[in-house]
C-alpha atoms as a PDB file:
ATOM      1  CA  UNK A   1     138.758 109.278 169.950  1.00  0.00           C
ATOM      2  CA  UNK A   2     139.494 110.816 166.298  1.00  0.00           C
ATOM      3  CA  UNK A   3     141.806 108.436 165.794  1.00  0.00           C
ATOM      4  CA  UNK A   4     140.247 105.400 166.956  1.00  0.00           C
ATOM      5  CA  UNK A   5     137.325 106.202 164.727  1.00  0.00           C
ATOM      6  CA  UNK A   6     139.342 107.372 161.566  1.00  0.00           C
ATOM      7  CA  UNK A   7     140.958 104.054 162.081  1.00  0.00           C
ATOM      8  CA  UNK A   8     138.150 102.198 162.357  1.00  0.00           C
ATOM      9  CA  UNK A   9     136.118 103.667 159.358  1.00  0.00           C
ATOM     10  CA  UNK A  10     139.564 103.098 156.913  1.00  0.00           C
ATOM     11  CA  UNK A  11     139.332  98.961 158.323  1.00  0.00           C
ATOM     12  CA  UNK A  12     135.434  99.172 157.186  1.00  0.00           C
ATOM     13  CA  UNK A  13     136.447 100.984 153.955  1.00  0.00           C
ATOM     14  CA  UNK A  14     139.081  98.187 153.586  1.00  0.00           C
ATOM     15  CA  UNK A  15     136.922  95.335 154.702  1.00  0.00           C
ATOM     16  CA  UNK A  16     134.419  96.506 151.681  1.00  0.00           C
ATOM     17  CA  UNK A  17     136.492  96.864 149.150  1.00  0.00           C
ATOM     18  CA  UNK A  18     137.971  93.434 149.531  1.00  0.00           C
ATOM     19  CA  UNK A  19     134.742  91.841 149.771  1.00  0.00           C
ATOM     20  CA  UNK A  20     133.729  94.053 146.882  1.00  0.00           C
ATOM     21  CA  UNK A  21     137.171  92.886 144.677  1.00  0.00           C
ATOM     22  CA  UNK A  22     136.218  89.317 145.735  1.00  0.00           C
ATOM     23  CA  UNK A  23     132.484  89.379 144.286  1.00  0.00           C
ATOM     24  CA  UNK A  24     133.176  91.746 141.439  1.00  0.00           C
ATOM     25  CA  UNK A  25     131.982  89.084 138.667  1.00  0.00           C
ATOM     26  CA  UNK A  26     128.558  88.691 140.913  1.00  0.00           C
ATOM     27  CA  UNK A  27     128.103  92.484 141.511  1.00  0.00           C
ATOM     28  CA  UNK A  28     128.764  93.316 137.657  1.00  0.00           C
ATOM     29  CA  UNK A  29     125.806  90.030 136.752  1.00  0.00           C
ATOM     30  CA  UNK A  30     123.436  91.595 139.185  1.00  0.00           C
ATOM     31  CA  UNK A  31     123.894  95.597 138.022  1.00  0.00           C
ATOM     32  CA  UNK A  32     123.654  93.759 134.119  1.00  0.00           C
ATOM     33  CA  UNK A  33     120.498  92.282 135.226  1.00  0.00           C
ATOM     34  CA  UNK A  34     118.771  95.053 136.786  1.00  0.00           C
ATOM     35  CA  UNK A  35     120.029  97.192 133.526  1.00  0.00           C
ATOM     36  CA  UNK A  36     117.680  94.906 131.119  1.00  0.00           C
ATOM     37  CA  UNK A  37     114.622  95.993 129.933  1.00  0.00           C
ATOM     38  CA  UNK A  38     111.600  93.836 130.822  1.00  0.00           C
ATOM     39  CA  UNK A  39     111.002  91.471 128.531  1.00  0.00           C
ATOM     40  CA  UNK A  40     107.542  90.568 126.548  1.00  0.00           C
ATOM     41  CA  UNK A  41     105.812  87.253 128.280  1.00  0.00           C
ATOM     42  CA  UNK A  42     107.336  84.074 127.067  1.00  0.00           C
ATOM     43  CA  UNK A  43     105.200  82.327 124.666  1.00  0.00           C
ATOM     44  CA  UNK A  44     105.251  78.389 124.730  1.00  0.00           C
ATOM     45  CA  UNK A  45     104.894  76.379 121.333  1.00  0.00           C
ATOM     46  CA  UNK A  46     102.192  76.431 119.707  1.00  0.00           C
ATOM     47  CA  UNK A  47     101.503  72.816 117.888  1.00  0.00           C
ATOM     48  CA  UNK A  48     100.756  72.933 114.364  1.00  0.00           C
ATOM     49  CA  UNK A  49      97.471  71.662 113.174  1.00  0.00           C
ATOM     50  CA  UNK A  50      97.451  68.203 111.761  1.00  0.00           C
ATOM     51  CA  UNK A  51      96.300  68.209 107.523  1.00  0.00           C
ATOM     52  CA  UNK A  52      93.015  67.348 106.933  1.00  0.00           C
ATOM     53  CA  UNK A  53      92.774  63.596 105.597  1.00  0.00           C
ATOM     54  CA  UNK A  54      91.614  62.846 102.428  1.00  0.00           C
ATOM     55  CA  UNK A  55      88.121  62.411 101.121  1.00  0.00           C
ATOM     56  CA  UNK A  56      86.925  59.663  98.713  1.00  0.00           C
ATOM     57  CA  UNK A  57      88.248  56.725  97.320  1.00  0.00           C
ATOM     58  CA  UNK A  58      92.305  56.671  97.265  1.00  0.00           C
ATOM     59  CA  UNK A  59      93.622  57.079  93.655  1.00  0.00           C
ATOM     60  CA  UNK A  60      94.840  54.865  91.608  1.00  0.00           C
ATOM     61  CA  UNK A  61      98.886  54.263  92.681  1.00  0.00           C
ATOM     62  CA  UNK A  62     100.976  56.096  89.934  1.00  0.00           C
ATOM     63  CA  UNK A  63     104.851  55.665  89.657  1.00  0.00           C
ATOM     64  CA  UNK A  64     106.195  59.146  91.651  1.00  0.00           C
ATOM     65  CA  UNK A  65     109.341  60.792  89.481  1.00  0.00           C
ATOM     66  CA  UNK A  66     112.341  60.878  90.739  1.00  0.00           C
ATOM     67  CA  UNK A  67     112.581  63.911  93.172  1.00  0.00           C
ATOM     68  CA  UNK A  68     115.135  66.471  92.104  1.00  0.00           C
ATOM     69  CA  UNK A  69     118.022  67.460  94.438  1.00  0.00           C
ATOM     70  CA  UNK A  70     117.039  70.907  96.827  1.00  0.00           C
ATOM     71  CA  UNK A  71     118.517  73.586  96.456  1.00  0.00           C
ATOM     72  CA  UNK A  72     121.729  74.428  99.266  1.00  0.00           C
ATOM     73  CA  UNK A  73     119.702  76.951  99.883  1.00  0.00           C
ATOM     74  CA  UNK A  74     116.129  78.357  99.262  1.00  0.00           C
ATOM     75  CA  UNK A  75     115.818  81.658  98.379  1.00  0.00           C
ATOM     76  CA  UNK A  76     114.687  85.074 100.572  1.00  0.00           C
ATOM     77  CA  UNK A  77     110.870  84.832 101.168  1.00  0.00           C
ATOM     78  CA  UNK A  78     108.627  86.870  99.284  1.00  0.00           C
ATOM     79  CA  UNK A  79     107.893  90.199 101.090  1.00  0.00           C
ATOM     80  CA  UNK A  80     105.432  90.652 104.299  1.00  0.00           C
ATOM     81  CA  UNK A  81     103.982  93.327 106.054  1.00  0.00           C
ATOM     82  CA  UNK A  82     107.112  93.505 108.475  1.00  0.00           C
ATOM     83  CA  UNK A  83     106.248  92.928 112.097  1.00  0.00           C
ATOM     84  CA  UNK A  84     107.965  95.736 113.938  1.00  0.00           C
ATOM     85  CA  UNK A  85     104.550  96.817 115.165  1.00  0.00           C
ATOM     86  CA  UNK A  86     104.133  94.375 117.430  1.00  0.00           C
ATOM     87  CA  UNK A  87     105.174  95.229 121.243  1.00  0.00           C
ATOM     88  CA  UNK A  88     107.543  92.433 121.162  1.00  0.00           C
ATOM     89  CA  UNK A  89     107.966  88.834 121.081  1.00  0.00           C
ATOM     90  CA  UNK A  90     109.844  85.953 123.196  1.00  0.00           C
ATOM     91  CA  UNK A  91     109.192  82.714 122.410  1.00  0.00           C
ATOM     92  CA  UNK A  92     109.442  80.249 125.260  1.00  0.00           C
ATOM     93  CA  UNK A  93     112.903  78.523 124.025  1.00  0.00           C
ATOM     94  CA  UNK A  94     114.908  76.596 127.251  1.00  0.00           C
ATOM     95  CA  UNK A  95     118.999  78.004 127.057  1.00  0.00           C
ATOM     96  CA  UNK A  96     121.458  76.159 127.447  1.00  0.00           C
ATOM     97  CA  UNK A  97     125.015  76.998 127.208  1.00  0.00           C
ATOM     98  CA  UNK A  98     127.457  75.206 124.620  1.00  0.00           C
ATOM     99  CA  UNK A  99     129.689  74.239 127.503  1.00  0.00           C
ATOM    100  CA  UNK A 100     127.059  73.101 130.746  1.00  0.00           C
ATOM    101  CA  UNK A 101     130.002  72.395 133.496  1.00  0.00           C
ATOM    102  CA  UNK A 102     131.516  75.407 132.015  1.00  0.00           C
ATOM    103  CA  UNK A 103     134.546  73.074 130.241  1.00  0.00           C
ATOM    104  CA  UNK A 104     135.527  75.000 127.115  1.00  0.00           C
ATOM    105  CA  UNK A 105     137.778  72.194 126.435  1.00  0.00           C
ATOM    106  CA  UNK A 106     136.839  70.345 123.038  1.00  0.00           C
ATOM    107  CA  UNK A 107     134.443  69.621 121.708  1.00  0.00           C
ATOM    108  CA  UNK A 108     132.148  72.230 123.608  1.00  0.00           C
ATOM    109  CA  UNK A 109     134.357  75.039 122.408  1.00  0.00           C
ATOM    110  CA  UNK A 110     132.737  74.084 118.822  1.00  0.00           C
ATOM    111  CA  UNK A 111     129.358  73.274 120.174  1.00  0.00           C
ATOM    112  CA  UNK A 112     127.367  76.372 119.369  1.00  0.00           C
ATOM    113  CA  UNK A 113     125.632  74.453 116.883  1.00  0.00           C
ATOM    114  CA  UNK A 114     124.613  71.810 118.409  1.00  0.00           C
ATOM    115  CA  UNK A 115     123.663  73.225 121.618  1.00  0.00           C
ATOM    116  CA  UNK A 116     121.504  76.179 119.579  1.00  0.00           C
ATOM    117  CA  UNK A 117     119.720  73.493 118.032  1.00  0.00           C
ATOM    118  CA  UNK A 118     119.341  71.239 121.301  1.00  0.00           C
ATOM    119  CA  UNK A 119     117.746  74.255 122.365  1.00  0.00           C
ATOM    120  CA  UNK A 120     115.180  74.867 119.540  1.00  0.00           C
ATOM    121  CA  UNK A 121     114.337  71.261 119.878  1.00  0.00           C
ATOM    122  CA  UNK A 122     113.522  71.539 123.455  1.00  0.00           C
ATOM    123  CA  UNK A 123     110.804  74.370 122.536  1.00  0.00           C
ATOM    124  CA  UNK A 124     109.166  72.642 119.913  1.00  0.00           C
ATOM    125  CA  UNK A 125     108.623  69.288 122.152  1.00  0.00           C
ATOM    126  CA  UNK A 126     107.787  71.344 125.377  1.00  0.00           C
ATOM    127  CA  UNK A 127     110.417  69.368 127.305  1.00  0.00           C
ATOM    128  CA  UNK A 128     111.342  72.392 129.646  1.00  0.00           C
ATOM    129  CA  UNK A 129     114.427  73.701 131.013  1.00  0.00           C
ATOM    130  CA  UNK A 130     117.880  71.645 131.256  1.00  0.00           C
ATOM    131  CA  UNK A 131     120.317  70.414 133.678  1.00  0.00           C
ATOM    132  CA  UNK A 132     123.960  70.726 133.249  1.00  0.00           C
ATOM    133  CA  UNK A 133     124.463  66.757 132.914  1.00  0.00           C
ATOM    134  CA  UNK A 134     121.422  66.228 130.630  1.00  0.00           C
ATOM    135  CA  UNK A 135     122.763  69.457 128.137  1.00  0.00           C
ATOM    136  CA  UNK A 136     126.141  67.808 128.174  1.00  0.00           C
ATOM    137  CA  UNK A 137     124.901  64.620 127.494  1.00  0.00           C
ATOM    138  CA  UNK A 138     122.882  65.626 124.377  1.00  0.00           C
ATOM    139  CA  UNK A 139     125.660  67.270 123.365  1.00  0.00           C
ATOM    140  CA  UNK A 140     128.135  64.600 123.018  1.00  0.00           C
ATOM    141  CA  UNK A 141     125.527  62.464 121.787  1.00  0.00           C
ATOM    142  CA  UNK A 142     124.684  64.781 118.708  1.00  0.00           C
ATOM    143  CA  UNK A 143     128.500  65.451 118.099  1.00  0.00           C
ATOM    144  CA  UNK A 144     129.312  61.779 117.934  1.00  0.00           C
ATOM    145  CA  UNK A 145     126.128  61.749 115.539  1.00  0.00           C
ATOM    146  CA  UNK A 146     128.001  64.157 113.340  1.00  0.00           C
ATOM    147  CA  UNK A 147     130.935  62.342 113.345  1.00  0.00           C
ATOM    148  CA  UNK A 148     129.609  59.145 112.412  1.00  0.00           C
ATOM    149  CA  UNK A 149     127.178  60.784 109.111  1.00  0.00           C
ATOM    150  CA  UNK A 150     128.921  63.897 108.239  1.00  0.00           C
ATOM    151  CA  UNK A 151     132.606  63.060 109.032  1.00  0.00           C
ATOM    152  CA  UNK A 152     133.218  66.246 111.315  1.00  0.00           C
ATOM    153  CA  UNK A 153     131.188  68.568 113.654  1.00  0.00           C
ATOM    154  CA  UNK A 154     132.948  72.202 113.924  1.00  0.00           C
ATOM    155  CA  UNK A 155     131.415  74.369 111.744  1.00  0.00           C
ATOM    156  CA  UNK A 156     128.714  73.722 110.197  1.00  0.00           C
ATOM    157  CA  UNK A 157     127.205  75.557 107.326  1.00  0.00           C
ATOM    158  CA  UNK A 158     123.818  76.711 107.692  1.00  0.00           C
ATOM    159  CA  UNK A 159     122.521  74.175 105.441  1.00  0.00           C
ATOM    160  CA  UNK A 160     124.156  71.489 107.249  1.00  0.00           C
ATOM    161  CA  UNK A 161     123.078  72.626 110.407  1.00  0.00           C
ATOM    162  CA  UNK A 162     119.356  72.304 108.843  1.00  0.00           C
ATOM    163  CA  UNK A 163     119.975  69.031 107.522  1.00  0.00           C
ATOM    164  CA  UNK A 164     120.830  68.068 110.859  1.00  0.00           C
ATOM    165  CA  UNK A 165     117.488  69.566 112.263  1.00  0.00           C
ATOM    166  CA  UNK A 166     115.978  67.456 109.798  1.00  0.00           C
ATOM    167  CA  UNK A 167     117.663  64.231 110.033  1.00  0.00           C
ATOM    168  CA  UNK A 168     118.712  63.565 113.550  1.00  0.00           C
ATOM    169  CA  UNK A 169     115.567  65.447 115.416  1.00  0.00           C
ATOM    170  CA  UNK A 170     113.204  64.498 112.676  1.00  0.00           C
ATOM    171  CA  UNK A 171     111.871  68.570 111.899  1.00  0.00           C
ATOM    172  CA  UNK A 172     111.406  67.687 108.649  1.00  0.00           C
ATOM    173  CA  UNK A 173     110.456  71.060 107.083  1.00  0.00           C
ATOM    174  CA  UNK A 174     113.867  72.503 108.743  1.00  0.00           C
ATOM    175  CA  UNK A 175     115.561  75.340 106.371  1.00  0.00           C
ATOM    176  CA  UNK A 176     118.703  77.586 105.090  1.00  0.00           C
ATOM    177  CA  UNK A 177     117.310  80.762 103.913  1.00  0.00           C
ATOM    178  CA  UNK A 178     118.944  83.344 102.648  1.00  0.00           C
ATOM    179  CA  UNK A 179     117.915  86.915 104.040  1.00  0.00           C
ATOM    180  CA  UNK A 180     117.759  90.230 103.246  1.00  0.00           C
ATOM    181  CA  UNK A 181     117.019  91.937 106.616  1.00  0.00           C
ATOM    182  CA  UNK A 182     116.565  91.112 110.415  1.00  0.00           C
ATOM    183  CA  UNK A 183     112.933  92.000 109.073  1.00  0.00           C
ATOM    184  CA  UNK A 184     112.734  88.444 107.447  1.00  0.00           C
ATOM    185  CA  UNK A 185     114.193  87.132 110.851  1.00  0.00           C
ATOM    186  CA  UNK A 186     111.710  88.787 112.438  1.00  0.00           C
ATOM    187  CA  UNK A 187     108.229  87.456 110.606  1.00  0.00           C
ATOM    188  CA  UNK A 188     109.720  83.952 110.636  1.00  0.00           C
ATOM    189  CA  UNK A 189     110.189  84.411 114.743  1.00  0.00           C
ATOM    190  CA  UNK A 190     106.581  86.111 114.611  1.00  0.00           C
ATOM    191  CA  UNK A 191     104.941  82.656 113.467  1.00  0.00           C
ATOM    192  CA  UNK A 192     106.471  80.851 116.492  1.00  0.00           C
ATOM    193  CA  UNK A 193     109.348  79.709 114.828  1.00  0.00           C
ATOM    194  CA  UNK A 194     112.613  80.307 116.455  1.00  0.00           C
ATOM    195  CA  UNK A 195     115.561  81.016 114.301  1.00  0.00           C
ATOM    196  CA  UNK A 196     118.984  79.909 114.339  1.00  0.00           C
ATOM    197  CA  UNK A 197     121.723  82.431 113.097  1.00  0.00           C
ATOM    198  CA  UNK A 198     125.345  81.902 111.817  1.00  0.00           C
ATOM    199  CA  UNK A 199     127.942  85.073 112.143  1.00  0.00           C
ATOM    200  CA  UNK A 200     130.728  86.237 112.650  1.00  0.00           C
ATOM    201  CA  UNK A 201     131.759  86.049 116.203  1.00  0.00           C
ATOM    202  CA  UNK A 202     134.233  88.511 116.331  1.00  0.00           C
ATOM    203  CA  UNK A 203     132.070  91.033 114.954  1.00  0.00           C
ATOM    204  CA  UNK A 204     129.230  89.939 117.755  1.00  0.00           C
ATOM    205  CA  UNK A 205     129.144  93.027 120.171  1.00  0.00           C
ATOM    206  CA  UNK A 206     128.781  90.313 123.736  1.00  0.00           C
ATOM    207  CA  UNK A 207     131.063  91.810 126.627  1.00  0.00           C
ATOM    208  CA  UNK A 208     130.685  88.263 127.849  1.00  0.00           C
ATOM    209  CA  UNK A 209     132.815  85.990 124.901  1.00  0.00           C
ATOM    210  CA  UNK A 210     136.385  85.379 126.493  1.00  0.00           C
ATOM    211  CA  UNK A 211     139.082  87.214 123.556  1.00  0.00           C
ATOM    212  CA  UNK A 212     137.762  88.884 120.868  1.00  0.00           C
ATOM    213  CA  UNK A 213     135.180  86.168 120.194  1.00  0.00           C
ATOM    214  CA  UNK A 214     134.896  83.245 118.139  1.00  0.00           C
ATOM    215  CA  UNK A 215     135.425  82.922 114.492  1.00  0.00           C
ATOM    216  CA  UNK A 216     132.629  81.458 114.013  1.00  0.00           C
ATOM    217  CA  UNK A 217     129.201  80.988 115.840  1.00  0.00           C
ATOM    218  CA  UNK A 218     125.519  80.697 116.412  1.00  0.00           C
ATOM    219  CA  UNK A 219     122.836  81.343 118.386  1.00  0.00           C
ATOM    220  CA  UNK A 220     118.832  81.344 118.697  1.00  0.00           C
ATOM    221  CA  UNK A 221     116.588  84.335 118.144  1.00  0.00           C
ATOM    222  CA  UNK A 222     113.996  83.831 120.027  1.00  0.00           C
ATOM    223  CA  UNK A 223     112.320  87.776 119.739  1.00  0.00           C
ATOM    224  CA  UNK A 224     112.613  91.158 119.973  1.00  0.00           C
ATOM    225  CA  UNK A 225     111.731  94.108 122.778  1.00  0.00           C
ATOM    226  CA  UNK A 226     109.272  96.621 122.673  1.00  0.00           C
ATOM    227  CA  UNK A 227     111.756  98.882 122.015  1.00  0.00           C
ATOM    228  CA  UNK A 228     113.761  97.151 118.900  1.00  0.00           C
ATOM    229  CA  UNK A 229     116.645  94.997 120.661  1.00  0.00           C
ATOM    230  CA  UNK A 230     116.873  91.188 119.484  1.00  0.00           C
ATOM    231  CA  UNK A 231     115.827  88.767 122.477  1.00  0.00           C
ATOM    232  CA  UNK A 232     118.559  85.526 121.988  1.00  0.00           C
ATOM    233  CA  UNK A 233     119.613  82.318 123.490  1.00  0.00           C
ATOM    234  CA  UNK A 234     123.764  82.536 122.563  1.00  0.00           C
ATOM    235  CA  UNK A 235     124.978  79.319 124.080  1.00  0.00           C
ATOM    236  CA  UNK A 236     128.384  81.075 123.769  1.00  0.00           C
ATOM    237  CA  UNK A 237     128.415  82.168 127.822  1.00  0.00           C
ATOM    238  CA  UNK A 238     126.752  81.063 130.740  1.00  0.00           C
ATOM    239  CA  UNK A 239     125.421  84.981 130.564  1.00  0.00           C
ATOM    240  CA  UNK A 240     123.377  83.887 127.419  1.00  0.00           C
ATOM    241  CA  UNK A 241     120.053  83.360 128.432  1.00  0.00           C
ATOM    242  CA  UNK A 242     117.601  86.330 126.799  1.00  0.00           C
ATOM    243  CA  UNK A 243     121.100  87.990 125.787  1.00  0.00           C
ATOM    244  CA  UNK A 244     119.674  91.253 124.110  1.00  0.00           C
ATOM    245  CA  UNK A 245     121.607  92.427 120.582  1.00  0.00           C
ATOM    246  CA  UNK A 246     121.028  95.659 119.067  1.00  0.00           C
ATOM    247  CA  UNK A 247     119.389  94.981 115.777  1.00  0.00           C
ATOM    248  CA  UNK A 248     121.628  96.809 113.528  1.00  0.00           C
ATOM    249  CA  UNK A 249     124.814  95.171 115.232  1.00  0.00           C
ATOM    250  CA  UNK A 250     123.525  91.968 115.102  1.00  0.00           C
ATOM    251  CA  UNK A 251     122.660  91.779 111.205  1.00  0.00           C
ATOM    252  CA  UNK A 252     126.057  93.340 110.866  1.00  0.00           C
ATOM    253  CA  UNK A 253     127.746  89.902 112.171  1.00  0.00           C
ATOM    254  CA  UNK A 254     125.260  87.374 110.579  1.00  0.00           C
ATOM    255  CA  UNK A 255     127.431  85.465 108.542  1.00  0.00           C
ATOM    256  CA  UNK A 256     127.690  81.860 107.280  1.00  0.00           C
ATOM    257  CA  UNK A 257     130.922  79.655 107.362  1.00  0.00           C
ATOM    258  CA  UNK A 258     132.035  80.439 103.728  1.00  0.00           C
ATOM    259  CA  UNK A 259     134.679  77.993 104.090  1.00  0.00           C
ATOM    260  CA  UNK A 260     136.612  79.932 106.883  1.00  0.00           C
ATOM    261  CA  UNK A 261     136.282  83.099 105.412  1.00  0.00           C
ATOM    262  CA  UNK A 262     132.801  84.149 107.520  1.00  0.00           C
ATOM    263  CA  UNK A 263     132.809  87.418 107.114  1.00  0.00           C
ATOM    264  CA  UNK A 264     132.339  87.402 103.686  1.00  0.00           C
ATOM    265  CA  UNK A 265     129.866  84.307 104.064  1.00  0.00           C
ATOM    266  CA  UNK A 266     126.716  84.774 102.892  1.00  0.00           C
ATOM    267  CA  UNK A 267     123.066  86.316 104.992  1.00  0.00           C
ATOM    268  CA  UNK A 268     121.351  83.045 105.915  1.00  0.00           C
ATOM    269  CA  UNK A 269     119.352  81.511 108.688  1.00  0.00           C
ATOM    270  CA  UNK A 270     118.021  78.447 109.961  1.00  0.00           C
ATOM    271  CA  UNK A 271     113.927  77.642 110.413  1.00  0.00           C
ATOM    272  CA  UNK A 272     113.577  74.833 112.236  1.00  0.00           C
ATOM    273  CA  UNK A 273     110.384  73.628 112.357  1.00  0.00           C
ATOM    274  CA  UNK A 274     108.595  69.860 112.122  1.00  0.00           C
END
């Protein structure tokens, strides 16, 4: 009777580990899910208020100068009261991942960029979460974009990354600026504004990037926990939804393309806004 139940016990044992070895990826997701801290309520965008019109007669037309070129990038904003008081902040951006059918053949391999700002685009016009084919499609559509007006789509600077923002999605106050800490990150996220950040990929601390990372990425802050850890949308993995960064490891990595040599590239971000 031993036997028969020693034996029987070592086939459960068996049985469960097999089943276990078979679902490993699903059991690891759900103990990294219940391991995250709750996360602040999820703020939707906030329109912002239309100018006032002008009062009075119109002026007489004048003959504008010619504007002068901007800058590749603006300087580091003056400095704020940082926002670390707050209890935390997660703005309501839709994720999507840079390769929707999970195909990290080209050109989604290279996609960060566009899919980070597909997603920053989807916040500001409230059009809600994606599907797989719909992500895909904007994807190709914005990379043949780029290959039409800028000749190339892998790895774009910061500044051209705004430019895009501003030309093909039409957020014409869209931004490179240079930072000097995750604080300035941090107040431009606290005005509803989610921010787009270049770095280093192999110096991005994500258990979930297949290698040792990309050479070069982005991805979308979108806030920060009560406790300090950076709330992001990295398009990099399907995992990437509300991906939480340490601060300090995070700033560490933020890097623009430099020509190829990002980890010397400079501390910039993108502001996309209309």
């Amino acid at each position: 009777m031993r036997k028969s139940l020693l034996a029987y016990v070592l086939i459960a044992l068996v049985l469960a580990g097999g089943v276990a070895f078979a679902y490993r990826g699903a059991i690891r997701e759900m103990i990294a899910d219940g391991a995250k801290p709750e996360l602040p309520p999820a703020q939707p965008y906030q329109p912002r208020p239309e100018p006032e019109p002008a009062v009075g007669e119109p002026a007489e037309p004048v003959e504008a100068p010619a504007p002068e070129p901007e800058p590749p990038l603006q300087p580091a904003p003056e400095p704020e009261p940082a926002p670390a008081a707050k209890a935390g902040v997660n703005l309501a951006v839709p994720f999507t991942s840079q390769a929707p059918h999970a195909n990290w053949d080209m050109p989604y391999q290279e996609a960060c960029e566009e899919a980070s700002l597909m997603m920053v685009h989807a916040y500001i016009t409230g059009a809600g979460a994606f599907t797989p084919d719909e992500a895909d499609r904007q994807i190709l559509a914005l990379v043949a974009w780029e290959e039409e007006k800028l000749g190339y789509y892998k790895d774009t600077t910061a500044e051209e990354t705004a430019w895009v923002a501003r030309e093909y999605y039409g957020h014409a106050r869209s931004r490179a600026v240079a930072i000097a800490s995750m604080e300035d990150v941090k107040r431009e996220v606290a005005k509803g504004n989610p921010v787009i950040l270049p770095a280093a990929g192999k110096l991005l601390p994500n258990p979930n990037f297949s290698g040792d990372g990309p050479l070069y990425h982005m991805l979308v802050v979108k806030g920060w926990t009560k406790d300090g850890k950076i709330i992001t949308n990295d398009p990099g993995t399907r995992r990437g939804a509300d991906f939480l960064y340490d601060p300090d490891a995070l700033w560490n990595a933020v890097h623009d393309w430099n020509g190829g040599d990002v980890v010397n590239g400079a501390k910039v971000m993108v502001v996309v806004e209309e």
